[in-house]
Protein backbone atom coordinates (compact mmCIF):
# COMPACT_ATOMS: atom_id res chain seq x y z
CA UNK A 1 47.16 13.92 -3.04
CA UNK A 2 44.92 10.67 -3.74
CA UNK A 3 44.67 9.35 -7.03
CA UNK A 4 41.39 8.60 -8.44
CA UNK A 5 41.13 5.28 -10.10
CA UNK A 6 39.57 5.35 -13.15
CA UNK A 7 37.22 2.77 -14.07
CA UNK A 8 36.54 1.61 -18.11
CA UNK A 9 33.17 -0.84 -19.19
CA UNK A 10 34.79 -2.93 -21.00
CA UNK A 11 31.30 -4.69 -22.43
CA UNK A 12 28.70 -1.55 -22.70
CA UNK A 13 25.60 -4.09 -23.70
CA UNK A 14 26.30 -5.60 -20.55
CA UNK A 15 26.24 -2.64 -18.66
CA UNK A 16 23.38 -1.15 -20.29
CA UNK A 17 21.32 -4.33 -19.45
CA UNK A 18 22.46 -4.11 -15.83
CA UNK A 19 21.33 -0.17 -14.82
CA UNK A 20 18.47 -0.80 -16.99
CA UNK A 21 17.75 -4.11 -14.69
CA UNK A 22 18.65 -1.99 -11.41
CA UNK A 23 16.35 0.54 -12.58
CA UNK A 24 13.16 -1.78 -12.69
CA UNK A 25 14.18 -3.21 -9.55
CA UNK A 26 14.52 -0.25 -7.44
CA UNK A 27 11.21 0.99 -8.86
CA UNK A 28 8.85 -1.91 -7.89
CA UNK A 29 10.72 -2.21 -4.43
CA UNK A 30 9.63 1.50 -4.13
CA UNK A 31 6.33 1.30 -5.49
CA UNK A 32 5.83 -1.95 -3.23
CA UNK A 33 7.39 -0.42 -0.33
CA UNK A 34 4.79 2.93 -0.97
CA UNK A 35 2.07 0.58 -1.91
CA UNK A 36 1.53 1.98 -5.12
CA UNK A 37 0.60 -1.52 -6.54
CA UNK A 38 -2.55 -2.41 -4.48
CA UNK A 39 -5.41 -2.94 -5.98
CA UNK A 40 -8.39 -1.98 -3.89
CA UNK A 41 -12.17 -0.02 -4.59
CA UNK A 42 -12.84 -1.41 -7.99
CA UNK A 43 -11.95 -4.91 -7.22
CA UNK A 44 -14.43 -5.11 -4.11
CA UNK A 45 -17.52 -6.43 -4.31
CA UNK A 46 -20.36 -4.66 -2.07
CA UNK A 47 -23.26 -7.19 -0.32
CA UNK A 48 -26.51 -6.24 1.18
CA UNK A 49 -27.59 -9.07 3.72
CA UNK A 50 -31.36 -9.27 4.15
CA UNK A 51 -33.79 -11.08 6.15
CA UNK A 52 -36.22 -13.74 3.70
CA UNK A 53 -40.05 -12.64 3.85
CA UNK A 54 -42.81 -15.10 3.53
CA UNK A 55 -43.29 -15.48 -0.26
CA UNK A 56 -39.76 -14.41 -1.43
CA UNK A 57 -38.06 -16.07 -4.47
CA UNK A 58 -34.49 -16.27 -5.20
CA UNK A 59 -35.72 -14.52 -8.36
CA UNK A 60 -37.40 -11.81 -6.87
CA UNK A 61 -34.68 -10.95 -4.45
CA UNK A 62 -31.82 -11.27 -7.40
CA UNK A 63 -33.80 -9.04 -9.54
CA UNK A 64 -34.61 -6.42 -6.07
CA UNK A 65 -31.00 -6.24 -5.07
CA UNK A 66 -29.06 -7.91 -7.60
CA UNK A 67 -26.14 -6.03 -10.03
CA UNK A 68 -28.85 -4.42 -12.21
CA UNK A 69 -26.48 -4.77 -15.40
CA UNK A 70 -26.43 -8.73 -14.38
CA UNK A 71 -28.41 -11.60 -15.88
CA UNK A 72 -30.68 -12.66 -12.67
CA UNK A 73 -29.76 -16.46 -13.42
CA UNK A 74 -25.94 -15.80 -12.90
CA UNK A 75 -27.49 -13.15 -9.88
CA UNK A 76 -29.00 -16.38 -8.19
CA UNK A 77 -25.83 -18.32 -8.68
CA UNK A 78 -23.46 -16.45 -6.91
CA UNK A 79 -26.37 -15.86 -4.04
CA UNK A 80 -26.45 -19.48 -3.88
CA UNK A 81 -23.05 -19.74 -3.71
CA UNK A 82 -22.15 -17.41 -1.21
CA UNK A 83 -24.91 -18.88 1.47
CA UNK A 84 -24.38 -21.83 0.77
CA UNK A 85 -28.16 -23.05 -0.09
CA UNK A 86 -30.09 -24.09 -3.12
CA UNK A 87 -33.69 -22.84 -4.22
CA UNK A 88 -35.65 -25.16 -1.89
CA UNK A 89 -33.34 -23.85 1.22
CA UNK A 90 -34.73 -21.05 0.90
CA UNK A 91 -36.99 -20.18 4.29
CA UNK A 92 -38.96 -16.66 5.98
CA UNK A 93 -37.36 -15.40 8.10
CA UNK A 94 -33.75 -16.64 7.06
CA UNK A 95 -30.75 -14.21 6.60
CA UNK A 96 -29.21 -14.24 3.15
CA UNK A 97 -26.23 -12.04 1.69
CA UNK A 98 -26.71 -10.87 -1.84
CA UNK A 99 -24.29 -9.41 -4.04
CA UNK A 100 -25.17 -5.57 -5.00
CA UNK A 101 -22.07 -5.41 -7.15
CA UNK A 102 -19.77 -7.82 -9.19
């Protein structure tokens, strides 16, 4: 016959903090591991990339294809941003990307 050791916590705080501690562990390995923790669809932003016509504005474009729950200034900021021009760049028959979303 074996004999079974028997083990006693001698400090049950201590314990209790370290399954609580290997608890929260295992579950953001597993969560990592399943990729429960990504965050993707709402944090993507959508572009449309057009092609400037004679007469186009950075205005007129921001307010066309622009977020329409956006202020067109901040609209014609990040379109400046993103191609890398200012106002006066802007030429027909140049290809722009414009944020739809934000």
């Amino acid at each position: 016959m074996t004999k079974h050791k028997k083990y006693r916590v001698a400090n049950k705080a201590r314990f209790t903090a370290f399954v609580a501690i290997m608890i929260i562990a295992l579950a953001f390995i597993v969560t990592t591991a399943l990729g429960f923790n990504t965050a993707s669809g709402a944090s993507t932003q959508q572009y449309v990339q057009i092609e400037v016509q004679s007469g186009d504005t950075l205005w007129t474009l921001a307010q066309e294809y622009g977020p329409s729950d956006m202020d067109v200034r901040n609209v014609i900021y990040e379109i400046c941003r993103l191609n890398g021009i200012t106002a006066a760049d802007l030429k027909a028959g140049q290809y722009i990307t414009i944020p739809t979303e934000l």
